[in-house]
C-alpha atoms as a PDB file:
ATOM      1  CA  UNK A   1      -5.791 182.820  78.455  1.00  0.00           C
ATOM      2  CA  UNK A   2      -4.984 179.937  76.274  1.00  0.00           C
ATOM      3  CA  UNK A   3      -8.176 178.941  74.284  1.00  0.00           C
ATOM      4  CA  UNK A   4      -7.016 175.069  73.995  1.00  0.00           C
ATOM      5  CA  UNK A   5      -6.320 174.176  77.056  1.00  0.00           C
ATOM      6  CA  UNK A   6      -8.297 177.505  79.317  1.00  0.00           C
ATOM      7  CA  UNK A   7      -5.513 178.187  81.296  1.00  0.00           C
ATOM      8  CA  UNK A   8      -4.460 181.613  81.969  1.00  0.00           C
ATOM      9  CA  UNK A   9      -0.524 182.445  80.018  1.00  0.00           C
ATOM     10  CA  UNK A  10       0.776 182.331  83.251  1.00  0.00           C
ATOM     11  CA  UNK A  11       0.231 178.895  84.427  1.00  0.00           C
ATOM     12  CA  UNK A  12       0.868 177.729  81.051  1.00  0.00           C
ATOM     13  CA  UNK A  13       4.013 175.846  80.694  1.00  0.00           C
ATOM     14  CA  UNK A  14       6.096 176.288  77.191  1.00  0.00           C
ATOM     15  CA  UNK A  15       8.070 173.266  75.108  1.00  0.00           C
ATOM     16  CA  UNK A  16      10.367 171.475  77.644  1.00  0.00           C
ATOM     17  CA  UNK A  17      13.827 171.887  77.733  1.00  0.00           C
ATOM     18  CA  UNK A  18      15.832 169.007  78.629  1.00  0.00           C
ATOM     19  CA  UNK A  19      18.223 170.143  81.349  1.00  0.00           C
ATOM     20  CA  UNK A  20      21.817 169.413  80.865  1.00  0.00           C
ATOM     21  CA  UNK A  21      23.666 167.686  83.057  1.00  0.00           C
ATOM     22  CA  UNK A  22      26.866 168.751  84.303  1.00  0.00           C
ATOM     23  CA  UNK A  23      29.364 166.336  85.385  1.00  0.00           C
ATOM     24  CA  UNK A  24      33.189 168.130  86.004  1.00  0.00           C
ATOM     25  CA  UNK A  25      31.715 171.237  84.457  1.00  0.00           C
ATOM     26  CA  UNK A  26      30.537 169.016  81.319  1.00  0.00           C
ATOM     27  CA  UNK A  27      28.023 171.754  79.790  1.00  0.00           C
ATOM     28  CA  UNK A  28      28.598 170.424  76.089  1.00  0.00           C
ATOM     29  CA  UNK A  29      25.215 169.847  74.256  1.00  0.00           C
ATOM     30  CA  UNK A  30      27.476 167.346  72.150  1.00  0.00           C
ATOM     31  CA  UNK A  31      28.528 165.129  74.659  1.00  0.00           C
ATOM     32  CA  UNK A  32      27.047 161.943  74.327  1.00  0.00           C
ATOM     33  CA  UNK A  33      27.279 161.129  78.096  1.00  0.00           C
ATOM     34  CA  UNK A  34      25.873 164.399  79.275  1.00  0.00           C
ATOM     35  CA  UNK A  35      24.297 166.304  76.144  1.00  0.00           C
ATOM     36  CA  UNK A  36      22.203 164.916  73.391  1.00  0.00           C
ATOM     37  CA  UNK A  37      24.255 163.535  70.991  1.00  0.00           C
ATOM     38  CA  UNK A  38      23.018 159.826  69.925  1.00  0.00           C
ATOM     39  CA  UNK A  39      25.931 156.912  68.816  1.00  0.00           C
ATOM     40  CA  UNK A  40      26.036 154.978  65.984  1.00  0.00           C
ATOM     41  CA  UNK A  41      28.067 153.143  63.583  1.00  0.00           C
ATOM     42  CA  UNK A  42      31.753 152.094  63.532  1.00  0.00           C
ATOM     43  CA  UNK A  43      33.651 151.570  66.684  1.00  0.00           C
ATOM     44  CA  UNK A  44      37.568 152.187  67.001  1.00  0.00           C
ATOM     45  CA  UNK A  45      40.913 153.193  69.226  1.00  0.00           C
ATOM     46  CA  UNK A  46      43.480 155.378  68.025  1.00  0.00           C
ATOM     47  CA  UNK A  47      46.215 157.311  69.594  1.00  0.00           C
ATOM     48  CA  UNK A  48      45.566 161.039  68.971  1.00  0.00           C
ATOM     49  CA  UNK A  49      47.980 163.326  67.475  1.00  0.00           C
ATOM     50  CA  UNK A  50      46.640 166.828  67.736  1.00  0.00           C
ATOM     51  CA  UNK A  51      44.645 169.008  70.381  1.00  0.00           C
ATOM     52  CA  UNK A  52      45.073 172.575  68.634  1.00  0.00           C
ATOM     53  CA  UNK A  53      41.116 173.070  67.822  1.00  0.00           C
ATOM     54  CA  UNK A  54      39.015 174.027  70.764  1.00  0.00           C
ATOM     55  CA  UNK A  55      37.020 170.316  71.487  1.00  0.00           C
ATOM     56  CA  UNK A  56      38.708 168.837  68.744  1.00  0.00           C
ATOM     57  CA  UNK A  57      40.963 166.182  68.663  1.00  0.00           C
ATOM     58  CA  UNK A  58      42.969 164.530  64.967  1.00  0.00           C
ATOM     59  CA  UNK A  59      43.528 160.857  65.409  1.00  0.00           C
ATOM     60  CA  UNK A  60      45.545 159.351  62.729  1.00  0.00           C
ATOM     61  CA  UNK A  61      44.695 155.430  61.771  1.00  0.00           C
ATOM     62  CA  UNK A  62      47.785 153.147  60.076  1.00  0.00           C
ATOM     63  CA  UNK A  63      46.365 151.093  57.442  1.00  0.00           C
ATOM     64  CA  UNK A  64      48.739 148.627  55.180  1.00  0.00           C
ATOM     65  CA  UNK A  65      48.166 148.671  51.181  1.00  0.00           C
ATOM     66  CA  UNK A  66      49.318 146.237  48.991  1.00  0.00           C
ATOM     67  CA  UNK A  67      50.905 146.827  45.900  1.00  0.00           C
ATOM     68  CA  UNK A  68      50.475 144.028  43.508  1.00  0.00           C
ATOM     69  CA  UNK A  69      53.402 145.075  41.042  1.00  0.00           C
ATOM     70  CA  UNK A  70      56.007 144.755  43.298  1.00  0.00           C
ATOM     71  CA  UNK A  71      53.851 142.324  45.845  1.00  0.00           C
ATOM     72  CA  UNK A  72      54.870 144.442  48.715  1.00  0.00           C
ATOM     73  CA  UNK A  73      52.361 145.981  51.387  1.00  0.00           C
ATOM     74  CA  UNK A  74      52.958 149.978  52.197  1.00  0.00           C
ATOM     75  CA  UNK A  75      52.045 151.881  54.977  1.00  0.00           C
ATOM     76  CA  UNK A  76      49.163 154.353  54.469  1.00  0.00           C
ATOM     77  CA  UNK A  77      47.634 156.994  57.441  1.00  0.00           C
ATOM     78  CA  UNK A  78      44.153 158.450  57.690  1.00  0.00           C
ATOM     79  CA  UNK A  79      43.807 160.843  60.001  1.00  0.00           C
ATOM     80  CA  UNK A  80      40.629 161.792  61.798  1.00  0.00           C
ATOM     81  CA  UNK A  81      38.655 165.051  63.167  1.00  0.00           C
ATOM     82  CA  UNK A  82      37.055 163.909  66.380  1.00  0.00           C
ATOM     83  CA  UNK A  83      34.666 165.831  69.226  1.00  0.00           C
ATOM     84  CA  UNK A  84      36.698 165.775  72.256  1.00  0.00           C
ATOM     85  CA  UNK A  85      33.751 166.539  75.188  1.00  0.00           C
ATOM     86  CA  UNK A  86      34.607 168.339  77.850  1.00  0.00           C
ATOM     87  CA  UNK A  87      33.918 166.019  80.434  1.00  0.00           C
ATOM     88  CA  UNK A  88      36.969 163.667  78.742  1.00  0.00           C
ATOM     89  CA  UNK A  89      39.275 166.204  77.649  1.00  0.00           C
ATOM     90  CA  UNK A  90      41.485 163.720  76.021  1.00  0.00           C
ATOM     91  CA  UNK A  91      45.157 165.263  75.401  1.00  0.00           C
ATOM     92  CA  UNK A  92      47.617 164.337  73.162  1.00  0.00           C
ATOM     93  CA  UNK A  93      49.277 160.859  72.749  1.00  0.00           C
ATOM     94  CA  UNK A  94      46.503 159.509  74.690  1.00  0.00           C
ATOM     95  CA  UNK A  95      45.096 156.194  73.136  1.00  0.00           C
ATOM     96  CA  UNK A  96      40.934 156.937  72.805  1.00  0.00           C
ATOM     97  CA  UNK A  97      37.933 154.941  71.780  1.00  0.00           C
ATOM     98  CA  UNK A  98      36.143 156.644  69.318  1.00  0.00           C
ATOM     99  CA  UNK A  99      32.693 156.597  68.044  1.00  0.00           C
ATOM    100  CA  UNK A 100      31.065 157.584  65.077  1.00  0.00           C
ATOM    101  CA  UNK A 101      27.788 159.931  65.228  1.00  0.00           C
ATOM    102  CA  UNK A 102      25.469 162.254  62.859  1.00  0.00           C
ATOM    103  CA  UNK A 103      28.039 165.058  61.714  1.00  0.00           C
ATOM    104  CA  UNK A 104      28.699 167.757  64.107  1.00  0.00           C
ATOM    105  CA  UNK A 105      30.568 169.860  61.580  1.00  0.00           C
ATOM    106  CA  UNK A 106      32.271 170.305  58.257  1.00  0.00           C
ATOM    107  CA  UNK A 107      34.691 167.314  59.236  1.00  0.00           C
ATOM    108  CA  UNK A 108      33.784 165.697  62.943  1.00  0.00           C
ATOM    109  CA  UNK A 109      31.169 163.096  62.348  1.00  0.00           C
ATOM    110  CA  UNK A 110      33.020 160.828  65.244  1.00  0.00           C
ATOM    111  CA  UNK A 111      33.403 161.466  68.621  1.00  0.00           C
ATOM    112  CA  UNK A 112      35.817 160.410  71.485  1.00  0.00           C
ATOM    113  CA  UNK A 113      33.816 157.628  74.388  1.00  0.00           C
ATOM    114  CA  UNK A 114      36.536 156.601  76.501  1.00  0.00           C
ATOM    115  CA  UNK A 115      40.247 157.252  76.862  1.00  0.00           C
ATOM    116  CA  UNK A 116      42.089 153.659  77.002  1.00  0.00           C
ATOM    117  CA  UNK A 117      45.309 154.699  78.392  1.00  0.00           C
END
């Protein structure tokens, strides 16, 4: 019997456990859409380059730099580690929207919203 409450260990219900919600098989806990995974921050599309890492996607971002010696601008690439959710499944050359969130690894700390085209 529970002494706060007086209700016998039976009857007594534990924490809650917010049920995930599967959408196409979407049983990702970080899915913002269907798991718990809040949004936040900087907001951009990219075209994606890689798919090799199991719900991972690399985006790479073309930036211009300019070089004030020669008063030219160069081409310079980033290129990003998103969370590809299940329930997107974003392949490669597709152009995504991309979100950033709290990190969900070593180097994801964005995560794909919406594929664009």
């Amino acid at each position: 019997m529970n002494i706060k409450t007086k209700i016998p260990k039976e009857q007594a219900v534990t924490k809650k456990q917010k049920p995930v919600k599967s959408n196409k098989g979407c049983n990702d806990p970080n899915c913002p859409f269907h798991g718990s995974l809040k949004l936040r921050g900087r907001v951009f599309s990219e075209k994606i380059v890689s798919t090799k890492s199991h719900r991972t996607a690399t985006i790479e971002m073309e930036r211009r730099h300019y070089i004030p010696k020669y008063e030219r601008y160069e081409k310079r690439k980033t290129r990003l580690q998103v969370h590809n959710p299940d329930c997107i499944n974003a392949k490669e050359g597709d152009v995504v929207k991309v979100q950033e969130c709290r990190p969900i690894s070593k180097t994801k700390h964005f995560v794909i919203i919406k594929k664009t085209k």
